[in-house]
N, C-alpha and C. Protein backbone atom coordinates (compact mmCIF):
# COMPACT_ATOMS: atom_id res chain seq x y z
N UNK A 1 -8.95 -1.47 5.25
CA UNK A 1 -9.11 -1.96 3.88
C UNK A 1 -7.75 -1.95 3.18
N UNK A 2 -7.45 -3.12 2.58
CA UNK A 2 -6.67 -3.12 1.64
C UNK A 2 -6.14 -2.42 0.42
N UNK A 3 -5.55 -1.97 0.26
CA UNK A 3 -5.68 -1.50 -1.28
C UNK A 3 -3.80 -1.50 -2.03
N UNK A 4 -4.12 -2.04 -3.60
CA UNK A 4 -3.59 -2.93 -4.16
C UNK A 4 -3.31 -1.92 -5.04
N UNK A 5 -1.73 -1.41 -5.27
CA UNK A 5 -0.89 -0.67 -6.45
C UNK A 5 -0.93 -1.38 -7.51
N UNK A 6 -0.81 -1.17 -8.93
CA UNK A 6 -0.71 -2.27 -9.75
C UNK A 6 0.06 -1.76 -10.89
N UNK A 7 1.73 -2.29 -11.32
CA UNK A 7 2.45 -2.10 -12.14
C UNK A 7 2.64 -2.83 -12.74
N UNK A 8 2.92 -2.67 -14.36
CA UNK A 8 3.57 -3.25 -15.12
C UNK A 8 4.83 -3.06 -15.50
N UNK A 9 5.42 -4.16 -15.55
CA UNK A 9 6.88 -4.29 -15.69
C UNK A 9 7.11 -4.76 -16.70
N UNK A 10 7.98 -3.86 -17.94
CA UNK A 10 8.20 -4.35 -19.25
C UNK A 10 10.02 -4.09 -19.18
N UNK A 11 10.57 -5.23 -18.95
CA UNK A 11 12.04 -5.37 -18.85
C UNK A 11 13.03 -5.19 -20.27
N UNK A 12 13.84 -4.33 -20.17
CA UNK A 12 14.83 -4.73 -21.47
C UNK A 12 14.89 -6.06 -21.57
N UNK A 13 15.91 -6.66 -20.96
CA UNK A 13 16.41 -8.33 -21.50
C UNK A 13 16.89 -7.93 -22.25
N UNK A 14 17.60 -9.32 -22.82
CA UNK A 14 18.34 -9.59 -23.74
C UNK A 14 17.69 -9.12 -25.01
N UNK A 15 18.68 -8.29 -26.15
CA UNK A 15 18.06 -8.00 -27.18
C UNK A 15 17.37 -6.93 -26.81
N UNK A 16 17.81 -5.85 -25.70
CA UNK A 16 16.65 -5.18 -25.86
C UNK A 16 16.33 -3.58 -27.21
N UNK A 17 17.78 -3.59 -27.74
CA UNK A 17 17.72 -2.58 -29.13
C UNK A 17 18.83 -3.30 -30.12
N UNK A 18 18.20 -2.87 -31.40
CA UNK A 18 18.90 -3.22 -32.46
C UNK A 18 19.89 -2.46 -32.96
N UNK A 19 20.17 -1.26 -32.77
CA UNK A 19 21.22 -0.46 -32.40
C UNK A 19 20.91 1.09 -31.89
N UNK A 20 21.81 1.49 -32.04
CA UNK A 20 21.92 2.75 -31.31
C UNK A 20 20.83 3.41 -31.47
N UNK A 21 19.87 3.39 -29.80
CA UNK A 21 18.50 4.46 -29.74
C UNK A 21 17.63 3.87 -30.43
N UNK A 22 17.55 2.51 -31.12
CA UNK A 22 16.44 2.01 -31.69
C UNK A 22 15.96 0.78 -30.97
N UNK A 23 14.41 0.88 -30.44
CA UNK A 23 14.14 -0.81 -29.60
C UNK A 23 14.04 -1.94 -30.89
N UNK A 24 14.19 -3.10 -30.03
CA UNK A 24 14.33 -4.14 -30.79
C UNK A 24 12.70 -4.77 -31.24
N UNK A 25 12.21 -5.74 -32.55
CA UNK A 25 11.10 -5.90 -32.09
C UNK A 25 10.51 -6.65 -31.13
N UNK A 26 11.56 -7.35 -30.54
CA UNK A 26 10.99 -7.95 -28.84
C UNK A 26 10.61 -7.41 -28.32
N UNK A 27 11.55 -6.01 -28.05
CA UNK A 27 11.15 -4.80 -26.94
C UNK A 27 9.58 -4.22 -27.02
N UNK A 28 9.55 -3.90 -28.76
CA UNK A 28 7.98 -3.39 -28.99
C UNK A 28 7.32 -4.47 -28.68
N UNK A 29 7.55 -5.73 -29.26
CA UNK A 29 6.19 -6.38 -28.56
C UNK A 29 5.56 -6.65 -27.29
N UNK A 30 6.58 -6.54 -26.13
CA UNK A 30 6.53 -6.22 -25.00
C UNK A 30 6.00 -4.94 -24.76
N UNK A 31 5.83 -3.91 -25.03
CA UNK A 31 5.66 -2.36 -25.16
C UNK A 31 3.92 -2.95 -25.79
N UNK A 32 3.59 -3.22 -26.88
CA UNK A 32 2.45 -3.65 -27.70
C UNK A 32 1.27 -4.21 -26.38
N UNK A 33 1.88 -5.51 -25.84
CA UNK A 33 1.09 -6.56 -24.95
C UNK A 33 1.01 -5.60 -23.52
N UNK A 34 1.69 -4.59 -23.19
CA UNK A 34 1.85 -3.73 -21.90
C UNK A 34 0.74 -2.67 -22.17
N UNK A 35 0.94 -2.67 -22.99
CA UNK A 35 -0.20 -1.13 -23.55
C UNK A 35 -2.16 -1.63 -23.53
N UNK A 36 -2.02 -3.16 -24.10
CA UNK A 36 -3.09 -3.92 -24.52
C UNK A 36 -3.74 -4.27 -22.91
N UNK A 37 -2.96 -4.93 -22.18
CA UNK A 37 -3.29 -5.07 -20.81
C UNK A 37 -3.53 -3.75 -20.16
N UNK A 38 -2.73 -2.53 -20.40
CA UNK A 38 -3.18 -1.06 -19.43
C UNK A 38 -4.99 -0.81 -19.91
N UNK A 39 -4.91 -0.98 -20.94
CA UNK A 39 -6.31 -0.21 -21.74
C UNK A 39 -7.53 -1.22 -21.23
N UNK A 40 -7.44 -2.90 -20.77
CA UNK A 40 -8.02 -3.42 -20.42
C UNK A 40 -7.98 -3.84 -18.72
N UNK A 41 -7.03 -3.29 -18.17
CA UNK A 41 -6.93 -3.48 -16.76
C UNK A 41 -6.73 -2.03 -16.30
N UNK A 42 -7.07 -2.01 -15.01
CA UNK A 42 -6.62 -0.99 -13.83
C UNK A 42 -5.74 -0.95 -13.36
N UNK A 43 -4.50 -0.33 -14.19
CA UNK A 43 -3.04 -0.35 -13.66
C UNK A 43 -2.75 1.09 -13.45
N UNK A 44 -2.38 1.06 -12.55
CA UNK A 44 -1.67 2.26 -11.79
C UNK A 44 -0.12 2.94 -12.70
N UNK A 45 0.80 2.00 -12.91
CA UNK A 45 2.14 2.95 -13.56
C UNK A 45 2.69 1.68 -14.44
N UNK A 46 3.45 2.36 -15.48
CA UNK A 46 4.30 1.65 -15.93
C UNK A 46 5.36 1.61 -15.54
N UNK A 47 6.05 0.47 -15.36
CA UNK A 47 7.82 0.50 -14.87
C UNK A 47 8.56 -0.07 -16.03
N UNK A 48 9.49 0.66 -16.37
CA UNK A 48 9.99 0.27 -18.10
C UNK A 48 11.65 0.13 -17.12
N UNK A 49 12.44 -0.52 -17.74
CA UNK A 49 13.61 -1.18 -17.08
C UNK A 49 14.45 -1.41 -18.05
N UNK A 50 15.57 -0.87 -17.92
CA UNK A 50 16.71 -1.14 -18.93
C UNK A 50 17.70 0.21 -18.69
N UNK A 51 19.12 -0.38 -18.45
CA UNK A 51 20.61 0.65 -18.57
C UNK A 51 20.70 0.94 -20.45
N UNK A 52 21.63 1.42 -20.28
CA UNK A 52 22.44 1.78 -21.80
C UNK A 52 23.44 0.40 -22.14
N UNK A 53 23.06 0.15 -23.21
CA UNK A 53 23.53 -1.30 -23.68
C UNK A 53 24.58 -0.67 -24.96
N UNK A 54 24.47 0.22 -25.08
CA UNK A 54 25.18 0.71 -26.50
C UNK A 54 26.05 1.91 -26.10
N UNK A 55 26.83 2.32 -26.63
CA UNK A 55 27.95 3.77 -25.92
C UNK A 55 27.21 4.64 -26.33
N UNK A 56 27.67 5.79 -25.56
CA UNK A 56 26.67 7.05 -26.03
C UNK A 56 25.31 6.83 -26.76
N UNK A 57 24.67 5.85 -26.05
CA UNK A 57 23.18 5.21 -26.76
C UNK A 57 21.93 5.83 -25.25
N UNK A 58 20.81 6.26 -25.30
CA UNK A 58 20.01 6.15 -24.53
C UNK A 58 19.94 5.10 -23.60
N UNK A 59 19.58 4.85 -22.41
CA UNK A 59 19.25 4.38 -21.83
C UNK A 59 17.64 3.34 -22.45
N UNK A 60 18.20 2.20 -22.12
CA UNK A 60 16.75 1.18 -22.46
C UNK A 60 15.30 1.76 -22.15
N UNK A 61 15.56 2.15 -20.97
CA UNK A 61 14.32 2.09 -19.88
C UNK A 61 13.64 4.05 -20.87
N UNK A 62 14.52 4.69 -21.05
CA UNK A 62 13.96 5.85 -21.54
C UNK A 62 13.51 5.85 -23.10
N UNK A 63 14.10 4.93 -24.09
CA UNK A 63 13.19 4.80 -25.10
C UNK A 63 12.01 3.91 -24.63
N UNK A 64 11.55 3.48 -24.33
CA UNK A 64 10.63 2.51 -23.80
C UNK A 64 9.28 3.50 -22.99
N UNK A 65 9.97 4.41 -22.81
CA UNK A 65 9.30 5.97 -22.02
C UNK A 65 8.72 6.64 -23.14
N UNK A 66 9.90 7.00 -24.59
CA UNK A 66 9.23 7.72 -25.22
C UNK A 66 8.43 6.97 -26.39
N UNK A 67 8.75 5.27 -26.33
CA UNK A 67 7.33 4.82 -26.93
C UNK A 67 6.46 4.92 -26.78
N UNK A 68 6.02 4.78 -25.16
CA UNK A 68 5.04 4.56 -24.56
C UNK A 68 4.07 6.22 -24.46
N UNK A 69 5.30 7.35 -24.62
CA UNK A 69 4.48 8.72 -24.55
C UNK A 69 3.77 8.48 -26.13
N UNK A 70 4.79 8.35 -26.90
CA UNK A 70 4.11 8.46 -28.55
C UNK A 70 2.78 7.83 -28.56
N UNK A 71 2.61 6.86 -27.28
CA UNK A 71 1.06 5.68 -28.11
C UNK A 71 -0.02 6.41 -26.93
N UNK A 72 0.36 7.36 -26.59
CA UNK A 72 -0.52 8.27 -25.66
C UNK A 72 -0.82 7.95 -24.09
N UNK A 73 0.41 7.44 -23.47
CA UNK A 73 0.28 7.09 -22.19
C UNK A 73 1.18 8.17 -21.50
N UNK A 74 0.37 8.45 -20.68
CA UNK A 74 0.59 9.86 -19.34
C UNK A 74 2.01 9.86 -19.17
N UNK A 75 2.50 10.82 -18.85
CA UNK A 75 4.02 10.60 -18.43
C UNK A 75 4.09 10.43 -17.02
N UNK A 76 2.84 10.94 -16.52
CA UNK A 76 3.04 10.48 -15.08
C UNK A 76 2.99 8.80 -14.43
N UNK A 77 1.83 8.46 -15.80
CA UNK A 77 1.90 6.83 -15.34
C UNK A 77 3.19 6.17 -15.52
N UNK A 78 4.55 6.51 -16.02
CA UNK A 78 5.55 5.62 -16.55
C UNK A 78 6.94 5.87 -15.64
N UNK A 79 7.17 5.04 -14.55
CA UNK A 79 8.31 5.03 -14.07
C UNK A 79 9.25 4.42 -14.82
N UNK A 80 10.65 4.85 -14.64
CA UNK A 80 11.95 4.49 -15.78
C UNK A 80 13.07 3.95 -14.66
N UNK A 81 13.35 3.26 -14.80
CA UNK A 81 14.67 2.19 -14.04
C UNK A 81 15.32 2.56 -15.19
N UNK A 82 16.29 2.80 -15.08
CA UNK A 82 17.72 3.48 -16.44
C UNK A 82 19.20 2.80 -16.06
N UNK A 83 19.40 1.54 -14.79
CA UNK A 83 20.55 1.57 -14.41
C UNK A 83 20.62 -0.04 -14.82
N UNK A 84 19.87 -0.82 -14.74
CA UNK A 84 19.81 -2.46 -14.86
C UNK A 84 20.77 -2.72 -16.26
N UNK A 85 21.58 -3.64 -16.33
CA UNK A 85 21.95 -4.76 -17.31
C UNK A 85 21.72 -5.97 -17.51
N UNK A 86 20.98 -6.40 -16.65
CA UNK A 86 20.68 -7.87 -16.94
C UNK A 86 19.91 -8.24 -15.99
N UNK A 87 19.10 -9.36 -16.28
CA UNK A 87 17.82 -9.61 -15.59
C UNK A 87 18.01 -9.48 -14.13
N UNK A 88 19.01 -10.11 -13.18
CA UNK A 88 19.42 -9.93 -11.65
C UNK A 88 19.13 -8.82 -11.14
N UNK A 89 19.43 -7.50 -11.96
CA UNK A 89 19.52 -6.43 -11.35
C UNK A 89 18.02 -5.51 -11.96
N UNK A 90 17.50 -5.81 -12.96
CA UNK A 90 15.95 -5.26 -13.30
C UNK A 90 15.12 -5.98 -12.24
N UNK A 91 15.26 -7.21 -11.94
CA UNK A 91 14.25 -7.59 -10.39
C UNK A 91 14.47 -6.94 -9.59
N UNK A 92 16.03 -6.84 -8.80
CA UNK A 92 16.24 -6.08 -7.58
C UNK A 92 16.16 -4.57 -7.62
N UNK A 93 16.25 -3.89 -8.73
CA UNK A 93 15.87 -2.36 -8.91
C UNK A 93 14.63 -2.14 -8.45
N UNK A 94 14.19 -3.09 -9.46
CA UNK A 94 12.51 -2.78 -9.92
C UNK A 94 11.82 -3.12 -9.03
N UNK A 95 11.30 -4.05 -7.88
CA UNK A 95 10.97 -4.34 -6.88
C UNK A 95 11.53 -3.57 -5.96
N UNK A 96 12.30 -3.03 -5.69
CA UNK A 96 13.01 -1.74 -4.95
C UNK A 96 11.91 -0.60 -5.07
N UNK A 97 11.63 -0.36 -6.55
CA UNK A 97 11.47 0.90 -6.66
C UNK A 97 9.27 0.84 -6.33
N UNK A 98 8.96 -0.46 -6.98
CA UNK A 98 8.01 -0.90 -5.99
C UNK A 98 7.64 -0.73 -5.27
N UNK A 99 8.45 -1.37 -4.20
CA UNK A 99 8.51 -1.30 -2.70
C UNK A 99 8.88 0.21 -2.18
N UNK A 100 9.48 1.41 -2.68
CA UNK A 100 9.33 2.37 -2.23
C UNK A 100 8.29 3.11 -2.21
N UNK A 101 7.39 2.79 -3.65
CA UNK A 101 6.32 3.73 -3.70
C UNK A 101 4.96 2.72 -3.22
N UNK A 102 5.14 1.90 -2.82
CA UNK A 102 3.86 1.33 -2.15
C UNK A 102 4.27 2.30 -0.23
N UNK A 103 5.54 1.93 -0.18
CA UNK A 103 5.67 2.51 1.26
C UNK A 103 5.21 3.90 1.73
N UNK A 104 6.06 4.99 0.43
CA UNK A 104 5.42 6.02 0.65
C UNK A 104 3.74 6.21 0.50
N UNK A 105 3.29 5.50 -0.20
CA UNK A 105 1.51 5.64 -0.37
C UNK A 105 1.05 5.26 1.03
N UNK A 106 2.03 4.38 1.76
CA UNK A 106 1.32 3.64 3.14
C UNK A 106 1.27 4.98 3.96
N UNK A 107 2.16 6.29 4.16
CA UNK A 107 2.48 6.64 5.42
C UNK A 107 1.19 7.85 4.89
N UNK A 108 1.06 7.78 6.38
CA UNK A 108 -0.01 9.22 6.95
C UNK A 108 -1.54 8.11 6.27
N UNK A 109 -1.68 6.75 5.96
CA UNK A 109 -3.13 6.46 5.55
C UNK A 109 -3.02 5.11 6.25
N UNK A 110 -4.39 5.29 6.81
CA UNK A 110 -5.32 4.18 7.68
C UNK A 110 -4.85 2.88 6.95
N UNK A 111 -5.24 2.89 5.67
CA UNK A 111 -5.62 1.82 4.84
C UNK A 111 -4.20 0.78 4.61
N UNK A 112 -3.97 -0.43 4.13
CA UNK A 112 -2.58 -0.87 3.82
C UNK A 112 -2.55 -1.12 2.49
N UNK A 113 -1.56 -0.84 1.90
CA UNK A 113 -0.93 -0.87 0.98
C UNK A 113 0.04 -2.00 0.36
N UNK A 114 -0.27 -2.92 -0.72
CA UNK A 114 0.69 -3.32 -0.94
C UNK A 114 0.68 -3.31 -2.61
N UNK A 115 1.70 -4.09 -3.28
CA UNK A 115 1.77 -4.11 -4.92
C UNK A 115 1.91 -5.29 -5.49
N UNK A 116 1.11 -5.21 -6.46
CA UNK A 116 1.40 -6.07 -7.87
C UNK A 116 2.16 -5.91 -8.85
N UNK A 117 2.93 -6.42 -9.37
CA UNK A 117 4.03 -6.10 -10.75
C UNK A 117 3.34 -7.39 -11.59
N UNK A 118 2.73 -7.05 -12.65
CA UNK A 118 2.43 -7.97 -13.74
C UNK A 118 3.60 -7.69 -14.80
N UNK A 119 4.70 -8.64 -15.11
CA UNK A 119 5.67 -8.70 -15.96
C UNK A 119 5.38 -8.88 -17.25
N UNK A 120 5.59 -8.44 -18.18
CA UNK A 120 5.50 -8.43 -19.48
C UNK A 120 6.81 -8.78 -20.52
N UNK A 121 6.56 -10.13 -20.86
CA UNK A 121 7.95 -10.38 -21.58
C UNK A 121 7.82 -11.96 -22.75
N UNK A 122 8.46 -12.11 -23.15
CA UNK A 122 8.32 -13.41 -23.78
C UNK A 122 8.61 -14.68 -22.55
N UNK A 123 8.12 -16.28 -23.52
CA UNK A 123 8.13 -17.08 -23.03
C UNK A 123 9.50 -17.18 -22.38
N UNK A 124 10.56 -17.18 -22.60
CA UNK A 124 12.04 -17.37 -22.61
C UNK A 124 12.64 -16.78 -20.98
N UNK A 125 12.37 -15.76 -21.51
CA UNK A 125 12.44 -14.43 -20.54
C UNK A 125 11.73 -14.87 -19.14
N UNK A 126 10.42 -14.82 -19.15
CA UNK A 126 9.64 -15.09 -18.06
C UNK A 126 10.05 -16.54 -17.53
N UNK A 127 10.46 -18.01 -17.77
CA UNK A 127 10.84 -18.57 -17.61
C UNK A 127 12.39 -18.56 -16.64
N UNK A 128 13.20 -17.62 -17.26
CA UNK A 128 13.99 -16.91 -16.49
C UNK A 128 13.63 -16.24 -15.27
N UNK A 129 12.73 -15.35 -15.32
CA UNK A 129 12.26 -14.65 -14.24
C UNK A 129 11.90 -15.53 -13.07
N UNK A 130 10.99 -15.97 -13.41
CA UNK A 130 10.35 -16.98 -12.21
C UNK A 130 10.94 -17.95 -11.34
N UNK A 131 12.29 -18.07 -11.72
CA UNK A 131 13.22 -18.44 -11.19
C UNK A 131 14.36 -17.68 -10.62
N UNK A 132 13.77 -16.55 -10.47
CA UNK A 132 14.60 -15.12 -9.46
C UNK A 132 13.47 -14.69 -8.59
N UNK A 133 12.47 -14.48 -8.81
CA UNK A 133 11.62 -13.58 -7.97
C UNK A 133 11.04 -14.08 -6.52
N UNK A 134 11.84 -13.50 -5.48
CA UNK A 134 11.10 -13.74 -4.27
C UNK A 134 10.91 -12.36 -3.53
N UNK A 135 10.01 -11.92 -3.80
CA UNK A 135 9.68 -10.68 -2.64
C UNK A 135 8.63 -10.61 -1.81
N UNK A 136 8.82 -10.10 -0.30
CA UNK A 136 7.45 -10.30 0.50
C UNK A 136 6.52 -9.52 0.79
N UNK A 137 6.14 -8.45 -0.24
CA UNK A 137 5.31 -7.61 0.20
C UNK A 137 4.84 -7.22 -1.26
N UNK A 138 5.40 -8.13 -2.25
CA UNK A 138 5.20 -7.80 -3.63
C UNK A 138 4.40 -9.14 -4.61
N UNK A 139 3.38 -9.08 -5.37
CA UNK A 139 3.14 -10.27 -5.76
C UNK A 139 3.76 -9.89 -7.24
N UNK A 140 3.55 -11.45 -8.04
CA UNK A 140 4.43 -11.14 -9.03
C UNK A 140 3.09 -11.94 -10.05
N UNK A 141 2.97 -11.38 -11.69
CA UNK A 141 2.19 -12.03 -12.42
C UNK A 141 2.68 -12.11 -13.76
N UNK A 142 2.80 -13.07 -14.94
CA UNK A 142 3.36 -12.78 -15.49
C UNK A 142 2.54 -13.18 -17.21
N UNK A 143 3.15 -12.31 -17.79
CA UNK A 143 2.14 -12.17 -19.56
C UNK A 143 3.19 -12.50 -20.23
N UNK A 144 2.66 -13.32 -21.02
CA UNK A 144 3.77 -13.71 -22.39
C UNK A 144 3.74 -12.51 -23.49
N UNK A 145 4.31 -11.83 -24.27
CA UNK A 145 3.91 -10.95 -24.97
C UNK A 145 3.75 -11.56 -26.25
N UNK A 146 3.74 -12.74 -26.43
CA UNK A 146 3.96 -13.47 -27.54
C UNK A 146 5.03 -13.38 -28.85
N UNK A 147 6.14 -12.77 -28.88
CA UNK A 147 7.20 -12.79 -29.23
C UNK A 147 7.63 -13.98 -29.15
N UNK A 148 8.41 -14.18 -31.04
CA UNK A 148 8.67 -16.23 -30.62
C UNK A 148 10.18 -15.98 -31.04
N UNK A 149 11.16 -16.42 -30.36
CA UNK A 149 12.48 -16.26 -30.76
C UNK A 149 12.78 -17.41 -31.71
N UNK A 150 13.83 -17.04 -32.43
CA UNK A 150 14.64 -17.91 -33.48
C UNK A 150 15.18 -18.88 -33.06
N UNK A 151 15.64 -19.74 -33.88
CA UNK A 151 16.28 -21.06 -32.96
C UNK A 151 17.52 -20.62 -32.04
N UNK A 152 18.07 -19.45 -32.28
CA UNK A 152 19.47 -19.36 -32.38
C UNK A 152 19.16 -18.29 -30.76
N UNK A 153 18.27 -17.30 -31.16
CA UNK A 153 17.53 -17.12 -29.93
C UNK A 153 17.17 -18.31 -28.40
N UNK A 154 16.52 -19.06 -28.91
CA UNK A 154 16.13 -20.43 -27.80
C UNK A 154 17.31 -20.72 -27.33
N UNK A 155 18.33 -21.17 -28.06
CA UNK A 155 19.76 -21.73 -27.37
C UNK A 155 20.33 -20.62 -26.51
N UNK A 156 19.99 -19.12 -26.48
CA UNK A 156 20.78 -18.47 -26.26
C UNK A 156 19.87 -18.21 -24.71
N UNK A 157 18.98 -17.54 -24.78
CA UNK A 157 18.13 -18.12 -23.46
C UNK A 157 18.30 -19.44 -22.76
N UNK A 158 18.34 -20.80 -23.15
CA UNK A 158 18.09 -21.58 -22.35
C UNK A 158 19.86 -21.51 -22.12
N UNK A 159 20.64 -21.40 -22.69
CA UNK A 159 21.83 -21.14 -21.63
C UNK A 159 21.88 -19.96 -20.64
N UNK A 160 21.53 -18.71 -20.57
CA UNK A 160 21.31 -18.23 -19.92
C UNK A 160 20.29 -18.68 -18.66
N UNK A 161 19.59 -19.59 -19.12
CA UNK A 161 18.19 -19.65 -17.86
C UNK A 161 19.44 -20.51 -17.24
N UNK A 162 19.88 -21.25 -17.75
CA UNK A 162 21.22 -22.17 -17.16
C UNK A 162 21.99 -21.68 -15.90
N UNK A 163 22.21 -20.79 -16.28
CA UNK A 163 23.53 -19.80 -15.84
C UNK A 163 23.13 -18.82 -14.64
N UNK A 164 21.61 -18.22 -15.16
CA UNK A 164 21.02 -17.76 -13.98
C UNK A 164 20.54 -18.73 -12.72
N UNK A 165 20.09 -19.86 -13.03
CA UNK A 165 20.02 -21.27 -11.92
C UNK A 165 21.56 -21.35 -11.17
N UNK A 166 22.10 -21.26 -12.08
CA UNK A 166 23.64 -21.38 -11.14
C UNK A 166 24.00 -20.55 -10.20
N UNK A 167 23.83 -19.12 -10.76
CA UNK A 167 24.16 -17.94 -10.63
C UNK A 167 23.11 -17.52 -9.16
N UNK A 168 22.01 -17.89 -9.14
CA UNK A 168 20.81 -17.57 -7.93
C UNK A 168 21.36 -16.86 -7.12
N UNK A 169 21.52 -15.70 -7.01
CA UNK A 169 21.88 -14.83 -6.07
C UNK A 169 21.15 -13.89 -4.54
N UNK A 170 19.60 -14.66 -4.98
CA UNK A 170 18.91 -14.08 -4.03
C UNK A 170 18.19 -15.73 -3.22
C-alpha cells in the first residue's frame, strides 16, 4: 500500500518582510491560505522557506515558524528551510528536504512512501514556480493565496518570471 506525506510549502519570495523581523503582508497571506487549507485538509508538516534577507534580521523561514506557533500550529508539524534566497534555491532545498523525510519514513516499512508539496503563494509567484519544478518522486500542487500585487509589483515579477526562463537551471 501506498501511502502519501503531505506538505505545505509557504515560500518567502520576493517581498518576503517589510523590515527587520517583520513579515510582509504577502508573506501573511500566504501563512493565512496555509493555515485555511491545514484545518481543512490532511497535511502532515509545514515547510516554511526563506534565508535572512535583512542584516542581523531573522531568518524568513523562522518568523514564518513563529507565526504559525502564535495561530496554534504544533511545532512539530513545521519544518524551517532558513538558507534559500530566491526562488531556485527554496525548490531545490525544499524538495531536498522532502525527499529526505519521505526516504527516511520508507526504511524498515513494507509500505511505499512518497510526497506531496501543495505550494502556497500568489498568482505571480506560482507562475514562476511552475516553470522550475521537476522532481520524480515528488508531486507538486499549487494554491493561490490570493494576494494581488501592485502594478509596480506585476512588472517586477513578470521580469523576474523572464529571467528565471532564461536562467532554467534544472
Amino acid at each position: 500500500m501506498k501511502k502519501i506525506l503531505k506538505f505545505l510549502l509557504i515560500p518567502a519570495g520576493e517581498s518576503a518582510i517589510e523590515k527587520k523581523d517583520v513579515l510582509s503582508e504577502r508573506s501573511i497571506e500566504r501563512l493565512r491560505k496555509a493555515l485555511e487549507l491545514y484545518r481543512e485538509e490532511d497535511i502532515d508538516f509545514f515547510l516554511v522557506s526563506g534565508g535572512i534577507f535583512y542584516p542581523h534580521s531573522k531568518p524568513v523561514g523562522v518568523l514564518m515558524k513563529e507565526w504559525l506557533l502564535n495561530h496554534g500550529i504544533n511545532n512539530d508539524s513545521i519544518l524551517v528551510e532558513e538558507k534559500s534566497l530566491n526562488i531556485f534555491q527554496e525548490v531545490k532545498i525544499s524538495t531536498s528536504i522532502v525527499s529526505s523525510i519521505v526516504s527516511v519514513k520508507q526504511r524498515g516499512h513494507l509500505d511505499k512512501y512518497s510526497g506531496t508539496i501543495t505550494v502556497v503563494g500568489d498568482e505571480w509567484y506560482l507562475k514562476r514556480l511552475k516553470t522550475l519544478v521537476v522532481k520524480e518522486n515528488i508531486s507538486f500542487l499549487y494554491v493561490d493565496s490570493g494576494y494581488k500585487l501592485n502594478l509596480f509589483g506585476k512588472m517586477k515579477e513578470s521580469l523576474l518570471f523572464s529571467y528565471d526562463r532564461y536562467r532554467r537551471v534544472w
